[in-house]
Every structure is written in C-alpha cells, then in structure tokens.
N, C-alpha and C. Protein backbone atom coordinates (compact mmCIF):
# COMPACT_ATOMS: atom_id res chain seq x y z
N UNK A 1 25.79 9.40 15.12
CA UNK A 1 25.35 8.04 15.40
C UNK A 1 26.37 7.05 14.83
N UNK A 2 26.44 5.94 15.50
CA UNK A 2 28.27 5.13 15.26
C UNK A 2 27.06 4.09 14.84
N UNK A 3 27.76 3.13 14.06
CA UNK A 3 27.17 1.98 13.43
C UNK A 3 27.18 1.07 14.43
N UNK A 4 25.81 0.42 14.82
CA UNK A 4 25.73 -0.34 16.26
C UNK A 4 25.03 -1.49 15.76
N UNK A 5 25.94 -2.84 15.98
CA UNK A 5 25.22 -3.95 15.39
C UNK A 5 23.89 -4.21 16.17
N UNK A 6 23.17 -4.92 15.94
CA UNK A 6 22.13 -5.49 17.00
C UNK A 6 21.97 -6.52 16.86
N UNK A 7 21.04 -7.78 17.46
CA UNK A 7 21.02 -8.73 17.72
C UNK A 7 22.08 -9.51 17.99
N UNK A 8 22.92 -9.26 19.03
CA UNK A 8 24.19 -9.41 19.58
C UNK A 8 23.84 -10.63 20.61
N UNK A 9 22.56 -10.60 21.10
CA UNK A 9 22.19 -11.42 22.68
C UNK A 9 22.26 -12.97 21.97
N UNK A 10 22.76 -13.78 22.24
CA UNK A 10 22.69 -15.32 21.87
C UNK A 10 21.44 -15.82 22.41
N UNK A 11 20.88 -15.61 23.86
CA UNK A 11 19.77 -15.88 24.16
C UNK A 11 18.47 -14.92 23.85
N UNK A 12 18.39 -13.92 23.16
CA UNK A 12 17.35 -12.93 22.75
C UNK A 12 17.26 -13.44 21.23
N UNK A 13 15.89 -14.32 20.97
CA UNK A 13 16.05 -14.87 19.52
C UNK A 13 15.57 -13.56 18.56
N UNK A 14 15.99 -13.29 17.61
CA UNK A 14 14.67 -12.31 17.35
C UNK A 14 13.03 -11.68 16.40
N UNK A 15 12.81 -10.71 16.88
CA UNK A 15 11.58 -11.41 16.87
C UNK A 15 11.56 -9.59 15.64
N UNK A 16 10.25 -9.83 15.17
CA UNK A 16 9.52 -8.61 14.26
C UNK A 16 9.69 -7.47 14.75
N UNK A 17 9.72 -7.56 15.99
CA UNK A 17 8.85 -6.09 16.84
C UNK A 17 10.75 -5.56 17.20
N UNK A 18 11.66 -6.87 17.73
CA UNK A 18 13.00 -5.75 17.87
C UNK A 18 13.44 -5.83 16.34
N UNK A 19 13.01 -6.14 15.62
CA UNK A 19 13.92 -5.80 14.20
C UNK A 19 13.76 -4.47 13.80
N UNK A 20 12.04 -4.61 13.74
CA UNK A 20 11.57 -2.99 13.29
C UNK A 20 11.76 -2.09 14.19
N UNK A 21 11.98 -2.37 15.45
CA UNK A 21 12.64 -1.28 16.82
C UNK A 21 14.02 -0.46 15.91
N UNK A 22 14.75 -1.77 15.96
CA UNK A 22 16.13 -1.50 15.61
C UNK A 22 16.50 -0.72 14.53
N UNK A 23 15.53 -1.02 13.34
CA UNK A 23 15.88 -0.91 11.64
C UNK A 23 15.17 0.80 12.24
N UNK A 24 14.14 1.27 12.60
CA UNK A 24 13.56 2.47 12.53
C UNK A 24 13.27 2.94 11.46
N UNK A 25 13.25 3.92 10.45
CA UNK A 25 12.89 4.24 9.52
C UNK A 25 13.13 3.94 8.45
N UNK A 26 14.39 2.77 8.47
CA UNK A 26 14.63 1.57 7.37
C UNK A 26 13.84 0.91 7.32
N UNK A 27 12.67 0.27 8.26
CA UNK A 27 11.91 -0.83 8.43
C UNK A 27 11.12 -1.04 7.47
N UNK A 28 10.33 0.28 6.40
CA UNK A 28 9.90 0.10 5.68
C UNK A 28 10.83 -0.37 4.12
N UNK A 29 11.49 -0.37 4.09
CA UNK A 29 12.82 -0.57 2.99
C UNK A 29 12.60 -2.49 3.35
N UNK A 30 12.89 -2.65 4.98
CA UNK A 30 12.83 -4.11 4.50
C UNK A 30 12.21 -4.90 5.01
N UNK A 31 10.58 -4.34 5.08
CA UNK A 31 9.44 -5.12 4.51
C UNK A 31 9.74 -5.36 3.01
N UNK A 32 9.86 -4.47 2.17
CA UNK A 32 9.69 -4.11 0.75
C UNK A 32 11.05 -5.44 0.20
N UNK A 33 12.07 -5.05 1.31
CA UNK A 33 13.43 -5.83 0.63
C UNK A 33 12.96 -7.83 0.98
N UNK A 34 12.07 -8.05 2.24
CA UNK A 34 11.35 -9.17 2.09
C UNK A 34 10.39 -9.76 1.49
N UNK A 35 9.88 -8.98 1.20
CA UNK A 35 8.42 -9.33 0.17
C UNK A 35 9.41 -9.06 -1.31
N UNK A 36 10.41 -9.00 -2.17
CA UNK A 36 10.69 -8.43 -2.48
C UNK A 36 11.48 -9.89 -3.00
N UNK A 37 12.53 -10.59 -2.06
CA UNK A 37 13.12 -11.82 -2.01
C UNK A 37 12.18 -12.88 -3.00
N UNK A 38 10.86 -12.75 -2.31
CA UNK A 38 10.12 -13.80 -3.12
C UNK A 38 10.09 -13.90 -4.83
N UNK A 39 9.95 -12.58 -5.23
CA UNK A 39 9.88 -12.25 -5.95
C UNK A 39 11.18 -12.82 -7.30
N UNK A 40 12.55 -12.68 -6.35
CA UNK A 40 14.37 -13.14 -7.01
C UNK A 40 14.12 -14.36 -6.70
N UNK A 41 13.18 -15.54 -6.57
CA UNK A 41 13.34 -16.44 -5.76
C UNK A 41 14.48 -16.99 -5.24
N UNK A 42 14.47 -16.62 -4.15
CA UNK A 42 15.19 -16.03 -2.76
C UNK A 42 15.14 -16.50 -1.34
N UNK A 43 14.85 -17.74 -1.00
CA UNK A 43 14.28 -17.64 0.34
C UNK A 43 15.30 -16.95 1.23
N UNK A 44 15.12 -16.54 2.56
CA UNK A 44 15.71 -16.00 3.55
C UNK A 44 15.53 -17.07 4.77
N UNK A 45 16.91 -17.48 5.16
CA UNK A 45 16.60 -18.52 6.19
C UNK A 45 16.19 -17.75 7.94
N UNK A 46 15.81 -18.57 8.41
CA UNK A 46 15.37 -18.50 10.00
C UNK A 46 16.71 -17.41 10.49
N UNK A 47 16.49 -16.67 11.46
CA UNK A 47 17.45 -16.44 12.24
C UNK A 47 18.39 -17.37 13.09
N UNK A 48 19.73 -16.89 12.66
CA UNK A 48 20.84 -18.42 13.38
C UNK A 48 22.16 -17.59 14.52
N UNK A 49 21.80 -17.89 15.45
CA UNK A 49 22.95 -17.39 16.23
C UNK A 49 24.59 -17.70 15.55
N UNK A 50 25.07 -17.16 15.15
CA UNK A 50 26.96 -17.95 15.08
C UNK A 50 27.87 -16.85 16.06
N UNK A 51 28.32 -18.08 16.60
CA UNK A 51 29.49 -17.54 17.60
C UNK A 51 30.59 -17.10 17.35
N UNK A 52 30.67 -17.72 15.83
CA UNK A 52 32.07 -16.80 15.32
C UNK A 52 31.89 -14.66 15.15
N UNK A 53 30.71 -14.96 14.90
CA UNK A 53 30.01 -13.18 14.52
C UNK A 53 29.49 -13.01 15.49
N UNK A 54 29.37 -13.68 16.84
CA UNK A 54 28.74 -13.10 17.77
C UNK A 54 27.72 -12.43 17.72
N UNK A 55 26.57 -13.05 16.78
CA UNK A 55 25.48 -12.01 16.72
C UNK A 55 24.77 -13.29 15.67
N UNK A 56 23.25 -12.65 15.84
CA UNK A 56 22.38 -13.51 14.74
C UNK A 56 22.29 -13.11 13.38
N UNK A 57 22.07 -14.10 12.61
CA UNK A 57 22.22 -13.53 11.05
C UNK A 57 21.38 -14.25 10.43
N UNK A 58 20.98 -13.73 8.92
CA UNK A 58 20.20 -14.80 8.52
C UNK A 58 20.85 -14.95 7.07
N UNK A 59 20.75 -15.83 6.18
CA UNK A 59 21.34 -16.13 4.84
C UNK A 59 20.29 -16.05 3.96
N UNK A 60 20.75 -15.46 2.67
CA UNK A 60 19.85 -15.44 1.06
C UNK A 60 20.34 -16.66 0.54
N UNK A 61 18.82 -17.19 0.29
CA UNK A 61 19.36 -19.00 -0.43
C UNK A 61 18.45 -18.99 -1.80
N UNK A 62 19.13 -19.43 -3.26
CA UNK A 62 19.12 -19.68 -4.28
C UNK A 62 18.51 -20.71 -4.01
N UNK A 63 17.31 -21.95 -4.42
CA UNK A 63 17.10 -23.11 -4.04
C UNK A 63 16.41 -23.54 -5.71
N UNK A 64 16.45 -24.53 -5.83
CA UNK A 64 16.21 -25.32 -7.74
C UNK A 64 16.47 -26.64 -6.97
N UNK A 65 15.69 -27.42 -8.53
CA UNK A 65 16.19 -29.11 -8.65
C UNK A 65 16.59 -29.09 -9.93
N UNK A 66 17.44 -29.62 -10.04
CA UNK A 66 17.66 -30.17 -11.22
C UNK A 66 16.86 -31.27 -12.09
N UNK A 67 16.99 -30.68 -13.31
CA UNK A 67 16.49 -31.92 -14.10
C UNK A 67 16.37 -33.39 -13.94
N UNK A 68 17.36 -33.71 -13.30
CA UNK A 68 17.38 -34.77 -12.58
C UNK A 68 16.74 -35.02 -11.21
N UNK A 69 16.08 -33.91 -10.83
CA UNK A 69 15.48 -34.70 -9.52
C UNK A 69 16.25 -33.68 -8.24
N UNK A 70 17.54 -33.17 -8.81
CA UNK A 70 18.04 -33.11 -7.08
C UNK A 70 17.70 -31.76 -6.92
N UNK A 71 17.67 -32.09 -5.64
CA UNK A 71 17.48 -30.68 -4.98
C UNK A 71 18.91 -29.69 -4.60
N UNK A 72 19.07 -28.22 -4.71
CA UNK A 72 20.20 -28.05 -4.83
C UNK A 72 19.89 -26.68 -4.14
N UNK A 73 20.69 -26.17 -3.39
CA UNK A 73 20.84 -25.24 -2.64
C UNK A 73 22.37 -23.91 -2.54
N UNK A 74 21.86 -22.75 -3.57
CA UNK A 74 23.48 -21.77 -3.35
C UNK A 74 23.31 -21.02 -2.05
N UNK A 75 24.10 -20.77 -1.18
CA UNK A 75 23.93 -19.17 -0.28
C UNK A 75 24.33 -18.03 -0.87
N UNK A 76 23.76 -17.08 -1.31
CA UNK A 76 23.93 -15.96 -2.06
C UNK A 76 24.71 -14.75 -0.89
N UNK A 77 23.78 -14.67 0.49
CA UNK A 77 24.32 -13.56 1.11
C UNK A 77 24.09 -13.47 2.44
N UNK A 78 24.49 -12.66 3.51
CA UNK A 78 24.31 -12.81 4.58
C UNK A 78 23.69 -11.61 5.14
N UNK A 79 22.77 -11.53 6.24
CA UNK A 79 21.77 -10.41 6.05
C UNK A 79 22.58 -9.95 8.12
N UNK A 80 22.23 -8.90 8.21
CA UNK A 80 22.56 -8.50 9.88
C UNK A 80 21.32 -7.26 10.06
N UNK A 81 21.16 -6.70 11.33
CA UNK A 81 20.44 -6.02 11.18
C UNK A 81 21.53 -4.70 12.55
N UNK A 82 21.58 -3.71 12.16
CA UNK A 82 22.12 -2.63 12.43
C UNK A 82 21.00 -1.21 13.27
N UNK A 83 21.77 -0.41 14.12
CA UNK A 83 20.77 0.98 14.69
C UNK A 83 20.71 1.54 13.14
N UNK A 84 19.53 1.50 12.50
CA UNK A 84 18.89 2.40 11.44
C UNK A 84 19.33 2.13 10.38
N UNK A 85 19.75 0.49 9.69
CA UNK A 85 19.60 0.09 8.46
C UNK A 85 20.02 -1.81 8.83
N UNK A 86 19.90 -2.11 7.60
CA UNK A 86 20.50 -3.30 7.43
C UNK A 86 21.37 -3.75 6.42
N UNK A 87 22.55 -4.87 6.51
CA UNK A 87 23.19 -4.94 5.97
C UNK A 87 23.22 -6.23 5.48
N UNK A 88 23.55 -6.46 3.82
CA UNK A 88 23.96 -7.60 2.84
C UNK A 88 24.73 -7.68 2.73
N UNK A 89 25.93 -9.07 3.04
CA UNK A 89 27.20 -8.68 2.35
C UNK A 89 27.03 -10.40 1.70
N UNK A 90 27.67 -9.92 0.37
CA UNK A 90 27.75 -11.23 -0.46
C UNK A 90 29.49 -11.23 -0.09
N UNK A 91 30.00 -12.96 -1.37
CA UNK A 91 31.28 -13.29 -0.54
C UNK A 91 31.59 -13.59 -2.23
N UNK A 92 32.81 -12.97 -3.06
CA UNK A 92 33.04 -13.21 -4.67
C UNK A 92 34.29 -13.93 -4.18
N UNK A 93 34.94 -14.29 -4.90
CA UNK A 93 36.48 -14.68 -5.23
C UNK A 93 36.74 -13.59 -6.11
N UNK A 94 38.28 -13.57 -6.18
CA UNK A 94 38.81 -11.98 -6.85
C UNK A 94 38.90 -12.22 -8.28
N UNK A 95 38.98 -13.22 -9.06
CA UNK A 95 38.59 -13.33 -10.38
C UNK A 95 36.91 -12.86 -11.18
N UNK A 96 36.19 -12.82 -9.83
CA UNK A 96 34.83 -12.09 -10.42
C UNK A 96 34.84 -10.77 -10.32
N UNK A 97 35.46 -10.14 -9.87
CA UNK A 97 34.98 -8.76 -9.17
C UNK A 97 34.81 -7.73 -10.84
N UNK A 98 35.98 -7.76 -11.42
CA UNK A 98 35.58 -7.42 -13.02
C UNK A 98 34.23 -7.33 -13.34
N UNK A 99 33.68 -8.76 -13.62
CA UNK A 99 32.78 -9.24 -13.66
C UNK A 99 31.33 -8.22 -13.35
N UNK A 100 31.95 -8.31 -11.82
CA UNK A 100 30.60 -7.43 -11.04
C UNK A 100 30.92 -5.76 -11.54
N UNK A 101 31.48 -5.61 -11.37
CA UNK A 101 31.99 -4.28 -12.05
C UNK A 101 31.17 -3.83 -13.17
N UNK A 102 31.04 -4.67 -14.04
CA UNK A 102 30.07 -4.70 -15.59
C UNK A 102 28.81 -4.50 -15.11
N UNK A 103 28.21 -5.12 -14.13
CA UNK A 103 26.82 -5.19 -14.28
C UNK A 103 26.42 -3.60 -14.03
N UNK A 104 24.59 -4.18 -14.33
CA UNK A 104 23.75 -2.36 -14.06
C UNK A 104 23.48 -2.10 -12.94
N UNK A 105 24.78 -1.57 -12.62
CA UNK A 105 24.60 -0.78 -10.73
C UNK A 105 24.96 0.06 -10.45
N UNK A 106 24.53 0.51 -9.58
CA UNK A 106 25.01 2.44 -9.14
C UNK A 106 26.35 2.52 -9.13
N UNK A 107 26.69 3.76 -9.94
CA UNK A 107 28.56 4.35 -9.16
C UNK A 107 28.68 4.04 -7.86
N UNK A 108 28.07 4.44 -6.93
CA UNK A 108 28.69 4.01 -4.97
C UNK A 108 28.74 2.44 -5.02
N UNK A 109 27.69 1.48 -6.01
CA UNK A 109 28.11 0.47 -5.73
C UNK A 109 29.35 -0.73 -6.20
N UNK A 110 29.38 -0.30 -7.81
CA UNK A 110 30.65 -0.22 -7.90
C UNK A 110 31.90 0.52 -7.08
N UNK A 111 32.12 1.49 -6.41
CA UNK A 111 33.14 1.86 -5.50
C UNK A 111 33.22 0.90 -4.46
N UNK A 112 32.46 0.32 -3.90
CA UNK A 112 32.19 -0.98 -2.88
C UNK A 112 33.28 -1.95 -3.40
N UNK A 113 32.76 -2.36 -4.68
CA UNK A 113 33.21 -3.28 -4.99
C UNK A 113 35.39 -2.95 -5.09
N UNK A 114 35.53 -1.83 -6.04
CA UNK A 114 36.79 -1.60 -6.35
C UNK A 114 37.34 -1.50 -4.55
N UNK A 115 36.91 -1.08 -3.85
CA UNK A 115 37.56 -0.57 -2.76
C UNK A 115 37.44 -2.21 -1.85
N UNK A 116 36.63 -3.13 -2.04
CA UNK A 116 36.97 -4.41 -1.11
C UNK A 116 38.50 -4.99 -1.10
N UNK A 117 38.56 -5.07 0.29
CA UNK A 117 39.36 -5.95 0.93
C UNK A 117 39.18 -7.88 0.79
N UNK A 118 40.79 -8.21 0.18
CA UNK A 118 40.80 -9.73 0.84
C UNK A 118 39.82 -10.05 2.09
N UNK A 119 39.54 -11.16 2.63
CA UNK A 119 39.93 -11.98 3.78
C UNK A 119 39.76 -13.37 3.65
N UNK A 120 39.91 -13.64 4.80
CA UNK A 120 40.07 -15.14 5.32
C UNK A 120 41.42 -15.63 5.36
N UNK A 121 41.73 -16.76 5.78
CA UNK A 121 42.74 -17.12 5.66
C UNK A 121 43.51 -17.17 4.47
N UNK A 122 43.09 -17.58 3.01
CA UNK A 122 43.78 -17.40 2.20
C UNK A 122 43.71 -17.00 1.46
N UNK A 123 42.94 -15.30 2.29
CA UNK A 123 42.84 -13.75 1.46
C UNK A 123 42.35 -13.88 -0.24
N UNK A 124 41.38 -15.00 -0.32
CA UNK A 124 40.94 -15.53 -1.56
C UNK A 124 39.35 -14.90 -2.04
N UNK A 125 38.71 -14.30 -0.97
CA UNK A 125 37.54 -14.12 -1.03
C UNK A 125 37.19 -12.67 -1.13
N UNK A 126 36.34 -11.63 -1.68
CA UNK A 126 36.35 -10.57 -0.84
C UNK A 126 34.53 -9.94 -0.53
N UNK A 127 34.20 -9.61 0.39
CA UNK A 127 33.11 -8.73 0.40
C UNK A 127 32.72 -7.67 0.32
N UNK A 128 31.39 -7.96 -0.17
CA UNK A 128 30.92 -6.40 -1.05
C UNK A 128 29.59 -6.75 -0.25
N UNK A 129 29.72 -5.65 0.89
CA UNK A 129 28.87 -5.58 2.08
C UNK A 129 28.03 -3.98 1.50
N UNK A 130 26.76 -3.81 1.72
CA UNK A 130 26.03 -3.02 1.20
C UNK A 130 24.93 -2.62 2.50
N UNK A 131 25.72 -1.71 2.70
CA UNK A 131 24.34 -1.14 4.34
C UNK A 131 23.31 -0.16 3.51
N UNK A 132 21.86 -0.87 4.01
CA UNK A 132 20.62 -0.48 3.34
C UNK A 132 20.08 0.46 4.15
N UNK A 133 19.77 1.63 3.78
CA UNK A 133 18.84 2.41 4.62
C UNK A 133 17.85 3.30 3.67
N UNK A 134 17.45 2.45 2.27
CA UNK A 134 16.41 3.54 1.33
C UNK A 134 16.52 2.55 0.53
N UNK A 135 15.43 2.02 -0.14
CA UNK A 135 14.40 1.23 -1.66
C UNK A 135 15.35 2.11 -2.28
N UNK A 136 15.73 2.29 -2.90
CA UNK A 136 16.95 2.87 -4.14
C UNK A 136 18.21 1.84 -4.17
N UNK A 137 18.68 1.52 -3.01
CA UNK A 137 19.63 0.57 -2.86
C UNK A 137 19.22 -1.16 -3.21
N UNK A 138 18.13 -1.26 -3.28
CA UNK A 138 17.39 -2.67 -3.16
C UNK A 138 18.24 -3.10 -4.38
N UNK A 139 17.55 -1.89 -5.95
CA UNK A 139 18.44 -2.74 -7.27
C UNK A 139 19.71 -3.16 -7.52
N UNK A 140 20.70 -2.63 -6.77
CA UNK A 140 22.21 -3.23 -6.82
C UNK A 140 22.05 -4.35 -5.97
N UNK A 141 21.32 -4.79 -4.91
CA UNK A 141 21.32 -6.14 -4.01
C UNK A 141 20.67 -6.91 -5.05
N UNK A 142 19.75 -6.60 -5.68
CA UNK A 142 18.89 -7.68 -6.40
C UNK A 142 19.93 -8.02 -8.04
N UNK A 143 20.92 -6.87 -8.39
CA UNK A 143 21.02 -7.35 -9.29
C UNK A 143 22.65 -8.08 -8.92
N UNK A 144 23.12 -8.17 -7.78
CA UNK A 144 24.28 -8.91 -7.57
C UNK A 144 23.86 -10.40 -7.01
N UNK A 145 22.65 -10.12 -6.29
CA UNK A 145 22.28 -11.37 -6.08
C UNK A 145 21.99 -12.66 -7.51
N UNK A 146 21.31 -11.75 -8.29
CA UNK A 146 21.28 -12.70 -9.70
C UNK A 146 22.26 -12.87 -10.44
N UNK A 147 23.88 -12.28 -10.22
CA UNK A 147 24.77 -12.98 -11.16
C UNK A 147 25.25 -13.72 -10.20
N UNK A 148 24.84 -13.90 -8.64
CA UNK A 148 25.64 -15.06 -7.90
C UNK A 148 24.76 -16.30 -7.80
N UNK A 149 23.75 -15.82 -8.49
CA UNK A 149 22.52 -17.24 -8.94
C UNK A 149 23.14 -17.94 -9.84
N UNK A 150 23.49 -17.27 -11.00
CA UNK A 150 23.93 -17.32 -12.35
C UNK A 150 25.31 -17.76 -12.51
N UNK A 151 26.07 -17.90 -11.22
CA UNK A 151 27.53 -18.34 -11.56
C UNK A 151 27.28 -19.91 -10.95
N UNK A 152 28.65 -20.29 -11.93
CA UNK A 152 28.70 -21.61 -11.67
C UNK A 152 29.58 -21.86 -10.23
C-alpha cells in the first residue's frame, strides 16, 4: 500500500463519514487524537482547501489573551488525512531542533527530527512530519506541540 493523500477534491468539503472512510483503522487513534486536543488546549481549525497543497488541511492553534486583554493566536501544526493514518507536521527553525531533541520522546521520533530536511525558500525552516496510525504516537505530538506553545 503506497501512501495516498486524500482529500485532494477542492470541491468535496470534508465531512466525518470520508475521514473515517479514509483513516480506517486509524480512525479510532483520531477520535482519541481530537478529543484529546481539548485537553493541550488546542483548538483544530475548520477544514481549508489551499491550492498551494492541493488538498484540504486543517491547523493546531495555541489560542490565550494576554494580561492585557489581547487576544493572541500561535499555529502549532498542520493536520492532512492519508489511506490508513494521519499526518502532523509541525514547522521549527534549525536553531531549535537540539532543543527538540531533549525532550521526552520516542527514539523513531527523535530520528524524524535528526533526519529533517531544510525547506522553503530560505531553507530556514525544517519539518518534523509524524504519520499517525496507533495512540502510542499521540505522546510525541502532544509533547512537541507543548514546547511550540512554550516558545517565544
């Protein structure tokens, strides 16, 4: 089985019934990984078509006010949904990756991290994309998501 994105259709918005089609025996992993968000307070935005990815995605959002009143908003990560898992990929700059390295996370997920590639234009960024297919994987998403809460 080859890794097959889904929700590719710009006009097919999507809905519960093709996610859990798609995810199959992941589906239960991310109920657990949604109910689960609330918990990191976490919201998960709406599904958004982008034409650059040709496909729908949705974003992990950090949301607080400040002491002062304001309201303030981080994007932590970007969610896709795949034939028989789903995928997180957060976005570091290469002065953190050390950093992430330290924290309490599995050996494979540290290898993620050592083995990322640059990109973008000025090869400044890199991702540490994490395809979910088992609740065992949830604690390295939850605990990278909280040092990208936690950075300034």
């Amino acid at each position: 089985m080859g890794q097959q994105q889904l929700l590719l259709d710009p006009n097919a918005k999507p809905t519960g019934k093709a996610i859990a089609e798609g995810l199959g025996s992941a589906g239960k992993t991310y109920i657990r990984f949604l109910d689960e968000l609330k918990e990191q307070d976490i919201s998960l935005m709406e599904w958004r078509y982008y034409n650059d990815a040709k496909s729908w995605l949705s974003k992990g959002e950090y949301k607080w006010t400040t002491p002062r009143g304001a309201n303030k908003v981080k994007p932590l990560f970007w969610l896709s949904i795949w034939e028989g898992f789903f995928k997180v990929a957060f976005f570091f700059p290469e002065k953190l990756l050390t950093e992430l390295q330290s924290l309490s996370i599995s050996g494979e997920m540290k290898e993620i991290i050592t083995s990322a590639k640059p990109m973008g234009k000025t090869k400044r960024f890199f991702p540490i994309t994490i395809d979910i297919k088992n609740i065992k994987q949830l604690k390295d998403v939850y605990a990278i998501a909280q040092f990208k809460k936690e950075w300034k």
